[in-house]
N, C-alpha and C. Protein backbone atom coordinates (compact mmCIF):
# COMPACT_ATOMS: atom_id res chain seq x y z
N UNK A 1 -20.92 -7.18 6.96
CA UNK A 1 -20.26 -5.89 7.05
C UNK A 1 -19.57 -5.59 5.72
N UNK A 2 -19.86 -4.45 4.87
CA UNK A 2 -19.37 -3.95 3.87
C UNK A 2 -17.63 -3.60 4.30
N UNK A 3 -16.85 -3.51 3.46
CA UNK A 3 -15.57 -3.84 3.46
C UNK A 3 -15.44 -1.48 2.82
N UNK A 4 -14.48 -1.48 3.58
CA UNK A 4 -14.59 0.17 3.80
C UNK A 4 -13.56 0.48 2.11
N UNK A 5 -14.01 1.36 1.29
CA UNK A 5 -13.26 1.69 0.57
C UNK A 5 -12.22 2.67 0.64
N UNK A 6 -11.42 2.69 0.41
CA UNK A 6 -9.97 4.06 0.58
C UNK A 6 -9.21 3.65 -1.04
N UNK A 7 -8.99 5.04 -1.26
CA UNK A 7 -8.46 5.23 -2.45
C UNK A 7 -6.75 6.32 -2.01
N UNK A 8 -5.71 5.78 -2.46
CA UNK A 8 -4.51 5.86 -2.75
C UNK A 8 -4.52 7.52 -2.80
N UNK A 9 -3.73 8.08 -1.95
CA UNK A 9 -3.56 9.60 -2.06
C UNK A 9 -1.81 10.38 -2.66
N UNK A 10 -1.92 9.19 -3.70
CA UNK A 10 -0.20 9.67 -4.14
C UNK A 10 1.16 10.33 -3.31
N UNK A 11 0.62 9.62 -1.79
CA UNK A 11 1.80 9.62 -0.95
C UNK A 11 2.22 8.11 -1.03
N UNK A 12 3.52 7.82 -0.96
CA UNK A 12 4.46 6.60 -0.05
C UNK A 12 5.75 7.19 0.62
N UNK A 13 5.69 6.47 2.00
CA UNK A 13 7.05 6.95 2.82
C UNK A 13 7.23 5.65 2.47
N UNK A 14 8.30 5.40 1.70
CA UNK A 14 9.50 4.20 1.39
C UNK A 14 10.76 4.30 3.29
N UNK A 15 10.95 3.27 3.03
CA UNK A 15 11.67 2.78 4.22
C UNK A 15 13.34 3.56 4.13
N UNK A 16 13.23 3.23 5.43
CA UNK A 16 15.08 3.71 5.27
C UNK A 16 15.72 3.02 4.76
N UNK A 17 16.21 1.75 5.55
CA UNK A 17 16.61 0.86 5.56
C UNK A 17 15.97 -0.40 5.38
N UNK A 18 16.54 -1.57 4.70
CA UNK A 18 16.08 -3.00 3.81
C UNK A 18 15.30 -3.29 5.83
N UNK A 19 13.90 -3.72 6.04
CA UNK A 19 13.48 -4.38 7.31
C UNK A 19 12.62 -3.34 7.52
N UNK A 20 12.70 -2.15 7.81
CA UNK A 20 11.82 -1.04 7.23
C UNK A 20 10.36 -1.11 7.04
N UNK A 21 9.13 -0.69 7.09
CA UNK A 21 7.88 -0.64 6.30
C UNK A 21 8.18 0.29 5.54
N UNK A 22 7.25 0.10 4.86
CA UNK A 22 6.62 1.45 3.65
C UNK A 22 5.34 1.39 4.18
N UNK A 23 4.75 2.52 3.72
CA UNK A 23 3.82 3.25 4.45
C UNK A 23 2.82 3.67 3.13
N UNK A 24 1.58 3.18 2.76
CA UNK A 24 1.22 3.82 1.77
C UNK A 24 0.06 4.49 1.90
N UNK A 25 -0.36 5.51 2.06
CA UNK A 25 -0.98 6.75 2.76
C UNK A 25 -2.25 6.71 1.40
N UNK A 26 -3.32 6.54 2.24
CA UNK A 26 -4.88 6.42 1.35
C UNK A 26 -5.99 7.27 2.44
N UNK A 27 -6.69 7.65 1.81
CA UNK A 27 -7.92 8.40 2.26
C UNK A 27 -9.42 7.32 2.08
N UNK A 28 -10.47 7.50 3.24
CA UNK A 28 -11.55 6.86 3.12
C UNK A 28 -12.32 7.81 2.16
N UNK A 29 -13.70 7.52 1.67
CA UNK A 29 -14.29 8.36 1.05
C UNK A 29 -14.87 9.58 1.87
N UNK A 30 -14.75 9.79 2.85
CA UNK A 30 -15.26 10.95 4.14
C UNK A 30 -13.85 11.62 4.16
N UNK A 31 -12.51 11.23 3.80
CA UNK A 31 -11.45 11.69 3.72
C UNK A 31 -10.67 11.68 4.84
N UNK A 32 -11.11 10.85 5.63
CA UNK A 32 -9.80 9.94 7.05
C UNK A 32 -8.73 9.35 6.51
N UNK A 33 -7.72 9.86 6.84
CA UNK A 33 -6.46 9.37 6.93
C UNK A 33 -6.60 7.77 7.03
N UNK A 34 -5.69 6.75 6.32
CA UNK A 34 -5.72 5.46 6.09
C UNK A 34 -4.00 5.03 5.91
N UNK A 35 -3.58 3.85 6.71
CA UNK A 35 -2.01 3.44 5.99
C UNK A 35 -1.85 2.58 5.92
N UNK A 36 -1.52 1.91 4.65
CA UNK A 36 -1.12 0.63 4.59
C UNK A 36 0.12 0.34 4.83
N UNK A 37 0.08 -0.72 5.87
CA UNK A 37 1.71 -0.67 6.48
C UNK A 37 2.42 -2.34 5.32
N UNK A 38 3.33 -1.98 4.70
CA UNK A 38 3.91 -2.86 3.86
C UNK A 38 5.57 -3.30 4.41
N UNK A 39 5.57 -4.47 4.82
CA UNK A 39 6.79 -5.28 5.04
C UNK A 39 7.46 -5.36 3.49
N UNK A 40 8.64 -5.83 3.57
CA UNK A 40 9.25 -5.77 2.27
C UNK A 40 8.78 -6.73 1.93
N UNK A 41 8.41 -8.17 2.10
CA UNK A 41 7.88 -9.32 1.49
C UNK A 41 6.41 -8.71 0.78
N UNK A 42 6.00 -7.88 1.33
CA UNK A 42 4.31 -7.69 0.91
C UNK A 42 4.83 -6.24 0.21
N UNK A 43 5.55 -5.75 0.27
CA UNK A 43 6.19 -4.68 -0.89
C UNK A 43 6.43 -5.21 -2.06
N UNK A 44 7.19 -6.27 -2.22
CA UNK A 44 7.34 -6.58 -3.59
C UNK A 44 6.10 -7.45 -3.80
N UNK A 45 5.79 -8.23 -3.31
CA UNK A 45 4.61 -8.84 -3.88
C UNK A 45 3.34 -7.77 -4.24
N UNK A 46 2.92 -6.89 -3.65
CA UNK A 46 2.24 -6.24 -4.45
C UNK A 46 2.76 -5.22 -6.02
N UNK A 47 3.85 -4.92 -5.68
CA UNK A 47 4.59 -4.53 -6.60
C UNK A 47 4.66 -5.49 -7.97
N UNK A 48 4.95 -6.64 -7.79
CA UNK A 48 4.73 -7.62 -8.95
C UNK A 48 3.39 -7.68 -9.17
N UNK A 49 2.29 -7.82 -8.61
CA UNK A 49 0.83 -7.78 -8.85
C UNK A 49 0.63 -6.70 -10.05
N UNK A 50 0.71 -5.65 -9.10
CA UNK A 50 0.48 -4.68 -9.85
C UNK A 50 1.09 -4.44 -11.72
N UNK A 51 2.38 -4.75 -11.37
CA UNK A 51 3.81 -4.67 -13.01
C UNK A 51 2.27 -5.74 -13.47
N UNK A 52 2.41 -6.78 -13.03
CA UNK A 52 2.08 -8.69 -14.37
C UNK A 52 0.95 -9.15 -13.12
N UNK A 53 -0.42 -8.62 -13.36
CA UNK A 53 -1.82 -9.19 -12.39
C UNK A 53 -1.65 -10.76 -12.88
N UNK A 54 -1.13 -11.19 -14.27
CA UNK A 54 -1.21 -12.30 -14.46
C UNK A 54 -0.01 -13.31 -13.61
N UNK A 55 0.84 -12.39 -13.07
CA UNK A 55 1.96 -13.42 -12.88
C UNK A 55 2.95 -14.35 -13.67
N UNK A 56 3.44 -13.58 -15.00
CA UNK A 56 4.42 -14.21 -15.66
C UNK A 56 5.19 -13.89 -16.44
């Protein structure tokens, strides 16, 4: 099974409060609504990915 592509639609609902998700709002290529639901542990870790892919 091919792995579905969605590309980033320059929305994020950031959390209220620290426990919170963030919400990062992507479209499939047919243009369906998609969300990546992000805990704060997997918030910053992608967040550092993204800043240093190398990690340092």
């Amino acid at each position: 099974m091919d792995p579905i592509t969605i590309r980033w639609d320059r929305t994020v609902i950031h959390p209220g409060h620290t426990g919170d998700d963030t919400i990062v709002c992507c479209l499939t290529e047919d243009g369906q609504p998609v969300a990546l639901i992000l805990d704060d542990e997997h918030r910053e870790a992608l967040g550092l990915l993204l800043v240093d892919p190398e990690g340092e």
